[in-house]
PDB file of N, CA and C in Angstrom:
ATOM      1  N   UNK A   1     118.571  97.558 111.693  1.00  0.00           N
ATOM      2  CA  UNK A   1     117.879  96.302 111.844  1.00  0.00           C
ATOM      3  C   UNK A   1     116.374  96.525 112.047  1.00  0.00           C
ATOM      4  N   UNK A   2     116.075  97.362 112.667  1.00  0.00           N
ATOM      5  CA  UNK A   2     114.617  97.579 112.915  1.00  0.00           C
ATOM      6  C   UNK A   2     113.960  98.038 111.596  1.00  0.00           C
ATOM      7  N   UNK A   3     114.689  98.972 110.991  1.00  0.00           N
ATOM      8  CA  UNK A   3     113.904  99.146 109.393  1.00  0.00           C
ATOM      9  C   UNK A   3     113.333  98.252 108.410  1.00  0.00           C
ATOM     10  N   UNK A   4     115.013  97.054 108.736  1.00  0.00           N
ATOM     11  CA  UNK A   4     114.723  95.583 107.752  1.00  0.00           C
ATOM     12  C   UNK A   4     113.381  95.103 108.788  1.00  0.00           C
ATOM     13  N   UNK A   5     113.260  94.873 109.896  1.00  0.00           N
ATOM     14  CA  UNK A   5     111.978  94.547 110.629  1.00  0.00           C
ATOM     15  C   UNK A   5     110.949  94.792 110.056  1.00  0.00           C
ATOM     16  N   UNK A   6     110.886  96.203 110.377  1.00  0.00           N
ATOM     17  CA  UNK A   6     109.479  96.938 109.934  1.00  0.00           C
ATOM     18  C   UNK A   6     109.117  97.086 108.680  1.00  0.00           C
ATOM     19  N   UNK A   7     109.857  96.472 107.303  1.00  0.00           N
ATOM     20  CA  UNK A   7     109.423  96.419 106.505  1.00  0.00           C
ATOM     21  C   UNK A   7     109.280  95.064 105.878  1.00  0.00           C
ATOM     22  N   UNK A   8     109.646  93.957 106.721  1.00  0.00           N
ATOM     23  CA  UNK A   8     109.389  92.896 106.479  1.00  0.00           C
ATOM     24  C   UNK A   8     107.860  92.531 107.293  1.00  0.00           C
ATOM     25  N   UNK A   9     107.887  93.355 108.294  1.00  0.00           N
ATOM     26  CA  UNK A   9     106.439  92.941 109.177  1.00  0.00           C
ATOM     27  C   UNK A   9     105.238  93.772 108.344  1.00  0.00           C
ATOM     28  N   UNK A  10     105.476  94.851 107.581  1.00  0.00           N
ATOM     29  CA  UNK A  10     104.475  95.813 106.233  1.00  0.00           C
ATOM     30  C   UNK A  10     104.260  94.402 105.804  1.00  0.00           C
ATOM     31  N   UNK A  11     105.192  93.927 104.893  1.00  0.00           N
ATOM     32  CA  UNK A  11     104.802  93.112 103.298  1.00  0.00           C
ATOM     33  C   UNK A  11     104.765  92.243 104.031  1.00  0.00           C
ATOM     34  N   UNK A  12     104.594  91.504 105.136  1.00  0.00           N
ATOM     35  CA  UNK A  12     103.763  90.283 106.056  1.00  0.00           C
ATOM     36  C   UNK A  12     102.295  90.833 106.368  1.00  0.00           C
ATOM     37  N   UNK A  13     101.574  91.542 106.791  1.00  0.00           N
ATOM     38  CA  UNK A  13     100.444  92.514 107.195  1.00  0.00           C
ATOM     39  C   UNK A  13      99.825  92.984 105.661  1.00  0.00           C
ATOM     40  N   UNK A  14     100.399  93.587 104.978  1.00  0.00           N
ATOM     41  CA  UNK A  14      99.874  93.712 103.129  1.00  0.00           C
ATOM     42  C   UNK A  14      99.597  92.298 102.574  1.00  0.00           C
ATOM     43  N   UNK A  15     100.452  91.378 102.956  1.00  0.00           N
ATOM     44  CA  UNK A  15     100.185  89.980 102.421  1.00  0.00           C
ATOM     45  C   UNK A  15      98.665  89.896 102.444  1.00  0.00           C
ATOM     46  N   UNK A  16      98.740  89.478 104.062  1.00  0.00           N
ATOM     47  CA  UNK A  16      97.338  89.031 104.441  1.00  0.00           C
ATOM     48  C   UNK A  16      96.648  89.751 104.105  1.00  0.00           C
ATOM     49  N   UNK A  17      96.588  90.865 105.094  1.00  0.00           N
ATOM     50  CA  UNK A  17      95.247  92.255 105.104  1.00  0.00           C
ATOM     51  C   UNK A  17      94.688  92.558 103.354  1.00  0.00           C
ATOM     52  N   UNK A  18      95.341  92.326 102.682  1.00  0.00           N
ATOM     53  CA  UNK A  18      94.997  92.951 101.394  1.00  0.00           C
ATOM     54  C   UNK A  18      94.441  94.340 101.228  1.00  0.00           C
ATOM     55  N   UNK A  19      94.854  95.311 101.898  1.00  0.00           N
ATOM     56  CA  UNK A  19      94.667  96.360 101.807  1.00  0.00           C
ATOM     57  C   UNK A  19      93.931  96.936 100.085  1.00  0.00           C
ATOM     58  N   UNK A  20      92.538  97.514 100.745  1.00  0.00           N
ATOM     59  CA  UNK A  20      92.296  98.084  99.095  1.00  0.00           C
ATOM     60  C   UNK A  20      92.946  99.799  99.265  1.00  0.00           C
ATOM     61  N   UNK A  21      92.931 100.084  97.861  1.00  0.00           N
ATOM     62  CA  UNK A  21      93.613 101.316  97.327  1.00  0.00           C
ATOM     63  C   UNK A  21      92.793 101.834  96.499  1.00  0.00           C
ATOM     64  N   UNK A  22      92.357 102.824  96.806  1.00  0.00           N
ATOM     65  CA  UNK A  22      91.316 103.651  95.635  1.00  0.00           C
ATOM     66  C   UNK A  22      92.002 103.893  94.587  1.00  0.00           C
ATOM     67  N   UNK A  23      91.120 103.894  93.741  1.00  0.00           N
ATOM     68  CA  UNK A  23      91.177 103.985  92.072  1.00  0.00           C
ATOM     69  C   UNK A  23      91.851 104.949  91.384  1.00  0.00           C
ATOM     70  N   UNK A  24      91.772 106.121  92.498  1.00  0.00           N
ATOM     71  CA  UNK A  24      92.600 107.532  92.249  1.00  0.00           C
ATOM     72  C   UNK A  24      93.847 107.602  92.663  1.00  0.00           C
ATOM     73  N   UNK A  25      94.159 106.659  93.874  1.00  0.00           N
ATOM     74  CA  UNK A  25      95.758 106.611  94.311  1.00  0.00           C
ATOM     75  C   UNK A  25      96.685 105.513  93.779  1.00  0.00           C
ATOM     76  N   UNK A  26      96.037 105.011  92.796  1.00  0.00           N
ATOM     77  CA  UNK A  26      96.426 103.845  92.246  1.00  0.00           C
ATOM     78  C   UNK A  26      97.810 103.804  91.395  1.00  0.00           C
ATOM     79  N   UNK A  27      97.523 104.841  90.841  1.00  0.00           N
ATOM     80  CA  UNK A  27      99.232 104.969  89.842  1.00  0.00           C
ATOM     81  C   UNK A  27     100.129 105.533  91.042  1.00  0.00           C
ATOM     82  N   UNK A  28     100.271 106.439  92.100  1.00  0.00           N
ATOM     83  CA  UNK A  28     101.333 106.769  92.903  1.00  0.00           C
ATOM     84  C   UNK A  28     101.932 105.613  93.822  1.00  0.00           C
ATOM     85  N   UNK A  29     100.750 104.707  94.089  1.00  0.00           N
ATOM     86  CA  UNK A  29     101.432 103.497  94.124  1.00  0.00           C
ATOM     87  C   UNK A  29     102.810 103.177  94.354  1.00  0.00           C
ATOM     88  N   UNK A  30     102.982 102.474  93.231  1.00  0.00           N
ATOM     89  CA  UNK A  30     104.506 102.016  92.917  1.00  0.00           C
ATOM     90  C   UNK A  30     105.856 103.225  92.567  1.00  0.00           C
ATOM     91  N   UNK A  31     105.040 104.538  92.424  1.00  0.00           N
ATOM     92  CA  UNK A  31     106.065 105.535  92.812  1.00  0.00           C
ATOM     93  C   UNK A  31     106.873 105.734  94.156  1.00  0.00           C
ATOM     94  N   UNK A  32     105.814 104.932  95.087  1.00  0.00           N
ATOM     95  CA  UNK A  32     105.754 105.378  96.651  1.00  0.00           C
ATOM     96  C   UNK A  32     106.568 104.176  97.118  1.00  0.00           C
ATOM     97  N   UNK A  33     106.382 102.915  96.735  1.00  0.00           N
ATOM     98  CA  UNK A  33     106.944 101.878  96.594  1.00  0.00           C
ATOM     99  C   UNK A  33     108.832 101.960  96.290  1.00  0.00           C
ATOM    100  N   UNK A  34     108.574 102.521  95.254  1.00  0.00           N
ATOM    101  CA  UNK A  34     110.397 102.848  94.679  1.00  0.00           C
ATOM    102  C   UNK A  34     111.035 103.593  95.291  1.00  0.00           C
ATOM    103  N   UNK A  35     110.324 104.805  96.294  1.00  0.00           N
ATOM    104  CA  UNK A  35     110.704 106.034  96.678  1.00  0.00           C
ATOM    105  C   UNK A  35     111.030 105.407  98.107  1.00  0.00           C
ATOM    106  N   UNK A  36     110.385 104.559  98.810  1.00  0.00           N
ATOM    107  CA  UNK A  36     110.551 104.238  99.832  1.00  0.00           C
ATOM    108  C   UNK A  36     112.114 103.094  99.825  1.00  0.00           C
ATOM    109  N   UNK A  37     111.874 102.510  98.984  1.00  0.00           N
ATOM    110  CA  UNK A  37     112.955 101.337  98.599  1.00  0.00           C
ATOM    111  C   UNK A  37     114.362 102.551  98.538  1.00  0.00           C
ATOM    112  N   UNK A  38     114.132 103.221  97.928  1.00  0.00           N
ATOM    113  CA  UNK A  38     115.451 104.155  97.869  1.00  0.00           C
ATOM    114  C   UNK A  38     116.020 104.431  99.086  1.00  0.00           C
ATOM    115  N   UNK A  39     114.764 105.079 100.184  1.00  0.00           N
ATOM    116  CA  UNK A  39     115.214 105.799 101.687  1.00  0.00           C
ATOM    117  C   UNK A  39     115.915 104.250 102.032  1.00  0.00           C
ATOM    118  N   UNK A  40     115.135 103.283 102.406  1.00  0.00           N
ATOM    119  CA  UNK A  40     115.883 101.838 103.084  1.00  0.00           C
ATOM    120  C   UNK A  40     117.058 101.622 102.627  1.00  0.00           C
ATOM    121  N   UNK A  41     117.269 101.356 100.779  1.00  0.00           N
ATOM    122  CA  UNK A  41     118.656 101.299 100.180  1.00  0.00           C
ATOM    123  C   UNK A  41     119.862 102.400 100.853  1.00  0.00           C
ATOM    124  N   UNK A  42     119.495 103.839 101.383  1.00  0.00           N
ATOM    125  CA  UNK A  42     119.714 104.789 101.162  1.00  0.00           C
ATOM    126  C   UNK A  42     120.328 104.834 103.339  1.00  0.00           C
ATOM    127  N   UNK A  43     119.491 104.262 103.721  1.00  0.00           N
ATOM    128  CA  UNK A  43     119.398 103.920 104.910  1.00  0.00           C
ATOM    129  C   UNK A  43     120.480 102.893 105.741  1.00  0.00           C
ATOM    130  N   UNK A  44     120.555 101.780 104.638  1.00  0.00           N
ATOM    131  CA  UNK A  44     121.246 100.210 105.126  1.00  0.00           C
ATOM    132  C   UNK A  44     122.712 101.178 104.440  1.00  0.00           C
ATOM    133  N   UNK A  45     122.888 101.840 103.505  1.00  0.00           N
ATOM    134  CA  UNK A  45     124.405 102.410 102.953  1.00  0.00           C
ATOM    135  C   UNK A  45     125.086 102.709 104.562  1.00  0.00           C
ATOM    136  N   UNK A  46     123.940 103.779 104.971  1.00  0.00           N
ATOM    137  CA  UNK A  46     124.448 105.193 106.069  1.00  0.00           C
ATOM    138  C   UNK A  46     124.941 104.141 107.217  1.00  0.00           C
ATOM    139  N   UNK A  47     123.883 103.222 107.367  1.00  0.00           N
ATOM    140  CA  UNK A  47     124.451 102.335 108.544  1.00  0.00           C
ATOM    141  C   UNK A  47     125.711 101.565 108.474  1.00  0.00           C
ATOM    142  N   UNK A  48     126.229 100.975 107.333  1.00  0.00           N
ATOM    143  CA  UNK A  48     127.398 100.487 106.667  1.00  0.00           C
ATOM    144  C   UNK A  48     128.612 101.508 106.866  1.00  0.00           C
ATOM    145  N   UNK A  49     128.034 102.528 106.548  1.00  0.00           N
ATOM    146  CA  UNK A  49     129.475 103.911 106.558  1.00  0.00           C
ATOM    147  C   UNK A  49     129.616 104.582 107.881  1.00  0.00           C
ATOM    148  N   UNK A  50     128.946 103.848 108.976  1.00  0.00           N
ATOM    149  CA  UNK A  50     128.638 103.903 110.545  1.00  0.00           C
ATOM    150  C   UNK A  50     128.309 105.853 110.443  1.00  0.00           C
ATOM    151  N   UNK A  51     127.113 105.687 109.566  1.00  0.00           N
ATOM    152  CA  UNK A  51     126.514 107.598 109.787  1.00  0.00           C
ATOM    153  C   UNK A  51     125.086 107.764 109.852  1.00  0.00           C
ATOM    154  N   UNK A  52     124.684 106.462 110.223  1.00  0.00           N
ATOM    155  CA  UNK A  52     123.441 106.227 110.255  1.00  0.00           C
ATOM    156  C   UNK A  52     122.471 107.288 111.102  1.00  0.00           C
ATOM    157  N   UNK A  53     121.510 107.874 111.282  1.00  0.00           N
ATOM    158  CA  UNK A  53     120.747 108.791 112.322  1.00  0.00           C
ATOM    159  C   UNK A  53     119.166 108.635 111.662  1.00  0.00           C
ATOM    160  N   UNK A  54     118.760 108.102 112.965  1.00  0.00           N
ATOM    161  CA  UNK A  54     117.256 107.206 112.715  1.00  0.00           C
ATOM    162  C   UNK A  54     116.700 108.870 112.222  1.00  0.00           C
ATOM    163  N   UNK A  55     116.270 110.142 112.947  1.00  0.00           N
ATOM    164  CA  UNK A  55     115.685 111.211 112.174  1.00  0.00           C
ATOM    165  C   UNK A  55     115.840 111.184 110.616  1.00  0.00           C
ATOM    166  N   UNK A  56     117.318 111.491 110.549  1.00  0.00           N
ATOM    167  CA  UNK A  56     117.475 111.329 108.887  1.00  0.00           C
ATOM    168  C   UNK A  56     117.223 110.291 108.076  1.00  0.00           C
ATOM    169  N   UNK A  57     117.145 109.221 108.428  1.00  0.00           N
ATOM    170  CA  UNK A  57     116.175 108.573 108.083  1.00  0.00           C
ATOM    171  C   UNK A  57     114.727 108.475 107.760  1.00  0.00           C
ATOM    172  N   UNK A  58     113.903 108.782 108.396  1.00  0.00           N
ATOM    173  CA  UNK A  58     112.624 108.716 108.921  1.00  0.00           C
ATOM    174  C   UNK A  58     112.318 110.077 107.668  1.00  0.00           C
ATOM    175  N   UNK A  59     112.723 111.457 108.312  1.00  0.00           N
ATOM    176  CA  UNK A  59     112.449 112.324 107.211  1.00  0.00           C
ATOM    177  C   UNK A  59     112.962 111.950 105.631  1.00  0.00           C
ATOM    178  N   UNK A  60     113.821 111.666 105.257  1.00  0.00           N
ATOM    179  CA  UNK A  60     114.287 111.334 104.516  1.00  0.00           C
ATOM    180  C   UNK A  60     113.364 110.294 103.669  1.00  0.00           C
ATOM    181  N   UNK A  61     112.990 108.852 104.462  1.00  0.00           N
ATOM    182  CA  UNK A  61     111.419 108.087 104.054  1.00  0.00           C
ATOM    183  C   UNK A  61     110.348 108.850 103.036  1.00  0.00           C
ATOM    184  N   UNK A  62     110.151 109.880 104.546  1.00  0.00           N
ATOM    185  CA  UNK A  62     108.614 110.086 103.943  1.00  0.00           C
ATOM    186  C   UNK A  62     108.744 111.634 103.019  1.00  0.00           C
ATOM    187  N   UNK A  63     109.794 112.213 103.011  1.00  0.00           N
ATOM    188  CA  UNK A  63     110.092 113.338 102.198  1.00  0.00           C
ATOM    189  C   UNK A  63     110.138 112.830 100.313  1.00  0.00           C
ATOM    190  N   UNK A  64     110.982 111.045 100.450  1.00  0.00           N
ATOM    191  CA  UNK A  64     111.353 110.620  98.936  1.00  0.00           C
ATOM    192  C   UNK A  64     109.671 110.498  98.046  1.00  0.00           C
ATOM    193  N   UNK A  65     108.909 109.886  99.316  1.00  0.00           N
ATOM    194  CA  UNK A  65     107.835 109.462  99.022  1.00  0.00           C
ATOM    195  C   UNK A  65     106.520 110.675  98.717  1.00  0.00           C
ATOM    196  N   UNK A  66     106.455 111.480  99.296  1.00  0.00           N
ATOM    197  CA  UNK A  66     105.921 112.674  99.646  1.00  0.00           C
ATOM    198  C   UNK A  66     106.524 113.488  98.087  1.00  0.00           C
ATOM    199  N   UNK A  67     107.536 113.829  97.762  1.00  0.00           N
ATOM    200  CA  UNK A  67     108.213 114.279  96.458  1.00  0.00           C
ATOM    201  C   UNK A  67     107.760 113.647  95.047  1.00  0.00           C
ATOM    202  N   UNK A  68     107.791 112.555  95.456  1.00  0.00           N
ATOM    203  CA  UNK A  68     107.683 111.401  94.293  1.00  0.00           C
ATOM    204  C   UNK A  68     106.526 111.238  94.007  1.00  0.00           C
ATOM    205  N   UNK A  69     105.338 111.262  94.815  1.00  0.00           N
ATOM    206  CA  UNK A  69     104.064 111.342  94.526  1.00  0.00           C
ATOM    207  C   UNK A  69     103.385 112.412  94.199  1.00  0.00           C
ATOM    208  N   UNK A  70     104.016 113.620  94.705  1.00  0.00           N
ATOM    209  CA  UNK A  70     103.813 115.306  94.315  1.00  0.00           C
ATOM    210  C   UNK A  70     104.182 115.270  92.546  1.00  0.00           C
ATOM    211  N   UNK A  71     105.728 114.796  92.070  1.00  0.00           N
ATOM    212  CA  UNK A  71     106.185 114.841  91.009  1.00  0.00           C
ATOM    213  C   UNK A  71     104.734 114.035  90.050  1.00  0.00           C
ATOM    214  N   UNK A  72     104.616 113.206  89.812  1.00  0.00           N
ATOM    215  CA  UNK A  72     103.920 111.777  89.602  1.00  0.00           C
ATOM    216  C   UNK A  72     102.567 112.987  89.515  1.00  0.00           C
ATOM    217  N   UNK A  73     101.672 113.516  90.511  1.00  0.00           N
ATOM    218  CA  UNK A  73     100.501 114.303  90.611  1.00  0.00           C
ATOM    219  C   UNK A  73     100.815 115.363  89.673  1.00  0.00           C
ATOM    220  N   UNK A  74     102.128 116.442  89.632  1.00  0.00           N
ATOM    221  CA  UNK A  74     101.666 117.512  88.836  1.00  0.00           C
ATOM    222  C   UNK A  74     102.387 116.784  87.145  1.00  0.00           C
ATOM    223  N   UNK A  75     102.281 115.733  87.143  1.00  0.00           N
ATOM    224  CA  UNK A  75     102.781 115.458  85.656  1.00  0.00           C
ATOM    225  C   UNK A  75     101.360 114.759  85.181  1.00  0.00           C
ATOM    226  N   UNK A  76     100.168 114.514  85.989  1.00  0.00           N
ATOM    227  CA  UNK A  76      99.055 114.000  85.729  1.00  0.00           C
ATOM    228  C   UNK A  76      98.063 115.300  85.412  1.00  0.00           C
ATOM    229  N   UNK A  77      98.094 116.200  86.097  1.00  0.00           N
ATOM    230  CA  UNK A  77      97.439 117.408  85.981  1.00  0.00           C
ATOM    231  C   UNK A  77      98.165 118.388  84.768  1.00  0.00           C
ATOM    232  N   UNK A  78      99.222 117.878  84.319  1.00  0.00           N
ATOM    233  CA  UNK A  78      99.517 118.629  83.092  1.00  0.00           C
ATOM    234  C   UNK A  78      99.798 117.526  82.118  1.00  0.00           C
ATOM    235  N   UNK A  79      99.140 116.155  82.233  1.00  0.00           N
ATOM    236  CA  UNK A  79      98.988 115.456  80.780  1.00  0.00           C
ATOM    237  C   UNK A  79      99.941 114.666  80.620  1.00  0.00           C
ATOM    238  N   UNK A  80     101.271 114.774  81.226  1.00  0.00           N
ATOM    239  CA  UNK A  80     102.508 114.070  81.263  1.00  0.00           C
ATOM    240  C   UNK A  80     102.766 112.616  81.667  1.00  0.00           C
ATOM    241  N   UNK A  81     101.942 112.474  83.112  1.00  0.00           N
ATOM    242  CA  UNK A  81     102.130 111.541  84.054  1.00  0.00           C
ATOM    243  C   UNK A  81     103.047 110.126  83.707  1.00  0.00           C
ATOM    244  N   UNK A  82     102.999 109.716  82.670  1.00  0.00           N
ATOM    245  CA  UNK A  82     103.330 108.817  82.654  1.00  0.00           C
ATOM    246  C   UNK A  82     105.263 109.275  82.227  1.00  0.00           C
ATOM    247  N   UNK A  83     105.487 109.726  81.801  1.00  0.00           N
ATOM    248  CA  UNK A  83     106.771 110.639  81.597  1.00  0.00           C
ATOM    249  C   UNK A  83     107.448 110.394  82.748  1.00  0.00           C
ATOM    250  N   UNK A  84     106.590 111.490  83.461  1.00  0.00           N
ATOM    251  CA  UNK A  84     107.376 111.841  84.557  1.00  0.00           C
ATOM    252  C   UNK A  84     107.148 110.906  85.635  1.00  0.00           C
ATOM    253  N   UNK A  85     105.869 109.761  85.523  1.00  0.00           N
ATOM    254  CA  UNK A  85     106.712 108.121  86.160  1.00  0.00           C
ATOM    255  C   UNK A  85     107.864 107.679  85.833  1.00  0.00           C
ATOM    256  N   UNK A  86     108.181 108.071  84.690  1.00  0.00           N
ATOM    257  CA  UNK A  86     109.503 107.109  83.980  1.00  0.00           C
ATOM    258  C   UNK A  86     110.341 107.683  84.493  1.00  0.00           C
ATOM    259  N   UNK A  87     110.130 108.996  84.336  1.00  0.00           N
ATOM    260  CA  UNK A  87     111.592 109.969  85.206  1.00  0.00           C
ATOM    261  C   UNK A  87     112.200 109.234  86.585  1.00  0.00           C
ATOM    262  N   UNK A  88     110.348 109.634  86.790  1.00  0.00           N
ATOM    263  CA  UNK A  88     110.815 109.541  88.919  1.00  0.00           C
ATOM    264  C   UNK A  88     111.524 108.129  89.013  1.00  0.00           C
ATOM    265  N   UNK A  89     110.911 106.713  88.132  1.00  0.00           N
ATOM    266  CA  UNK A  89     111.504 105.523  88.383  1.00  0.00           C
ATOM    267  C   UNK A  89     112.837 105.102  87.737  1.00  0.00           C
ATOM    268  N   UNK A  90     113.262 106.027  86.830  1.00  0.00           N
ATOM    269  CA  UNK A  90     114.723 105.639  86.019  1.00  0.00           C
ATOM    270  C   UNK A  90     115.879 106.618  87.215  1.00  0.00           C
ATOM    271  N   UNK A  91     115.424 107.811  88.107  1.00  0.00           N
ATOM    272  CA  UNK A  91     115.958 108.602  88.957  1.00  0.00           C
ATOM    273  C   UNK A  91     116.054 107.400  90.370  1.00  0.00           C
ATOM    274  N   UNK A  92     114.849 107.477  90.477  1.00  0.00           N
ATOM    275  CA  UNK A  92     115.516 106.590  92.367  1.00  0.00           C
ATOM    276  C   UNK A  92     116.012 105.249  91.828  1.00  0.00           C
ATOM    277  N   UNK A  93     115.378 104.432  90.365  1.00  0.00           N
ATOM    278  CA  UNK A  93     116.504 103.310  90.805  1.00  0.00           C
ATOM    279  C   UNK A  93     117.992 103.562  90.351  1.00  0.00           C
ATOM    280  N   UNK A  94     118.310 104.490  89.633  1.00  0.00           N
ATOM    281  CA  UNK A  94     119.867 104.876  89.386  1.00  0.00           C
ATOM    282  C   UNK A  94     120.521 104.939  91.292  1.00  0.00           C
ATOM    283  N   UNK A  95     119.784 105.534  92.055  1.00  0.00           N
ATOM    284  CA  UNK A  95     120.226 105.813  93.270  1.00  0.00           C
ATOM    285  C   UNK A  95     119.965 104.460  93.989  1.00  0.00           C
ATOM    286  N   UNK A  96     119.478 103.708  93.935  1.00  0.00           N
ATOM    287  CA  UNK A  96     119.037 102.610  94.446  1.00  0.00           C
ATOM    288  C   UNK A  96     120.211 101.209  94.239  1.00  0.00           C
ATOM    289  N   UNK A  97     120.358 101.173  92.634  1.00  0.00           N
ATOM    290  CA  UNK A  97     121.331 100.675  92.118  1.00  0.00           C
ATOM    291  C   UNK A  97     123.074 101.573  93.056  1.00  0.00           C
ATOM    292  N   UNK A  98     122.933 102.314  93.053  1.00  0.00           N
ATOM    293  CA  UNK A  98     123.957 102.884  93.705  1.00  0.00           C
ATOM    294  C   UNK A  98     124.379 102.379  94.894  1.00  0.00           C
ATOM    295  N   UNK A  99     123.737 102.932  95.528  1.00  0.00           N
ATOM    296  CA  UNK A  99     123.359 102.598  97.010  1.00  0.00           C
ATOM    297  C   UNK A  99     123.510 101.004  97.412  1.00  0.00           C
ATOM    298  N   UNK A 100     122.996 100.005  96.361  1.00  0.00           N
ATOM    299  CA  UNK A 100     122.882  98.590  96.475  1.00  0.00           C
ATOM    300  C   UNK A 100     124.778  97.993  95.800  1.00  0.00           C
ATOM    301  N   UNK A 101     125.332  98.694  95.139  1.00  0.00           N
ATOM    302  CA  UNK A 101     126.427  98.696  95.067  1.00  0.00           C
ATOM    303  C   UNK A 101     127.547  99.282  96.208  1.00  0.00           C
ATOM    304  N   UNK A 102     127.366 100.033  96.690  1.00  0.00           N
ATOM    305  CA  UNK A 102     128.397 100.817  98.019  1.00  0.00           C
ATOM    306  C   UNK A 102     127.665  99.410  99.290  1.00  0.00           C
ATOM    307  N   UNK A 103     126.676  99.210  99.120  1.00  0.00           N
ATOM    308  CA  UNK A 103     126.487  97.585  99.766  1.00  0.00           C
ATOM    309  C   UNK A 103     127.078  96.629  99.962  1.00  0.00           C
ATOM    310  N   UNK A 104     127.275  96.367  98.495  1.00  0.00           N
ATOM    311  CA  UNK A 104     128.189  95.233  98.221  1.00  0.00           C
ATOM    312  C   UNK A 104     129.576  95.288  98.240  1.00  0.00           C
ATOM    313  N   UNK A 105     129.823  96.768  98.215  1.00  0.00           N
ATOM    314  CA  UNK A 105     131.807  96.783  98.480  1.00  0.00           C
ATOM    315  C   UNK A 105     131.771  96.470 100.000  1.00  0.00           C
ATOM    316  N   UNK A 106     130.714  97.490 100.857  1.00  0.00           N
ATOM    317  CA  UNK A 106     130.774  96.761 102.206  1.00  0.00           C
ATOM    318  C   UNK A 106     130.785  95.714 102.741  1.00  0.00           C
ATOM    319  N   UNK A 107     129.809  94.910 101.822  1.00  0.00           N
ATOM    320  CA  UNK A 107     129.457  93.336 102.691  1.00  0.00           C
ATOM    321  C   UNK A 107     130.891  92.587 102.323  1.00  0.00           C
ATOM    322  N   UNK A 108     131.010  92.512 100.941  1.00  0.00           N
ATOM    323  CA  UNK A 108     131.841  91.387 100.055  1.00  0.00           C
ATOM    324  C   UNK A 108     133.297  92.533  99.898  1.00  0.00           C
ATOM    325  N   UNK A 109     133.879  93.329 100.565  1.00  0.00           N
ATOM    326  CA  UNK A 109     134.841  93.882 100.268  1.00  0.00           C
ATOM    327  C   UNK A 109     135.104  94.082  99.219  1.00  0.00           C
ATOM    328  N   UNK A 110     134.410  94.226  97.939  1.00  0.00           N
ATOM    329  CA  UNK A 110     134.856  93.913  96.897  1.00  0.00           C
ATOM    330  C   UNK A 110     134.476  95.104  95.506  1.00  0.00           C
TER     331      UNK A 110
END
């Protein structure tokens, strides 16, 4: 519950604040965005299958995000980048989609 919190009180605070983003961090962006959506998707499962552990969590967060923006950086420095956006974003939402399904057998038994 506190995760759904704290990421509803982010995109309340981003609303307003309008945070600027330099010009150079601009494409990891929405890598960081998807990568994070995965840990939460990835997060609300563990709590459902009562194996939840806020550490593994937390590392888990900033490791998807931290990876995903590393991936995303050395596919820019070797010419690729946009590739290996497609990768990183066709990879976490396959897991995301996953994850949002083992959801729904939980919530809706079904």
């Amino acid at each position: 519950m506190i995760a759904v919190l704290g990421l509803a009180l982010g995109v309340v605070v981003g609303f307003f604040a309008r945070p600027v983003i330099p010009h150079e961090l601009e494409p990891y962006l929405p890598i960081a965005v998807v990568a994070a959506l995965d840990a939460v998707f990835g997060g609300v499962r563990a709590l459902l299958d009562g194996i939840f552990d806020d550490k593994v969590f937390v590392v888990s967060f900033l490791s998807n995000v931290v990876v995903a923006a590393l991936i995303v950086f050395l596919g820019d420095k070797l010419g690729v980048g946009a590739q290996l956006s497609t990768g990183v974003v066709v990879v976490l939402g396959i897991r995301i989609f996953s994850n949002a399904a083992a959801i729904r057998r939980h919530v809706f038994r079904a």
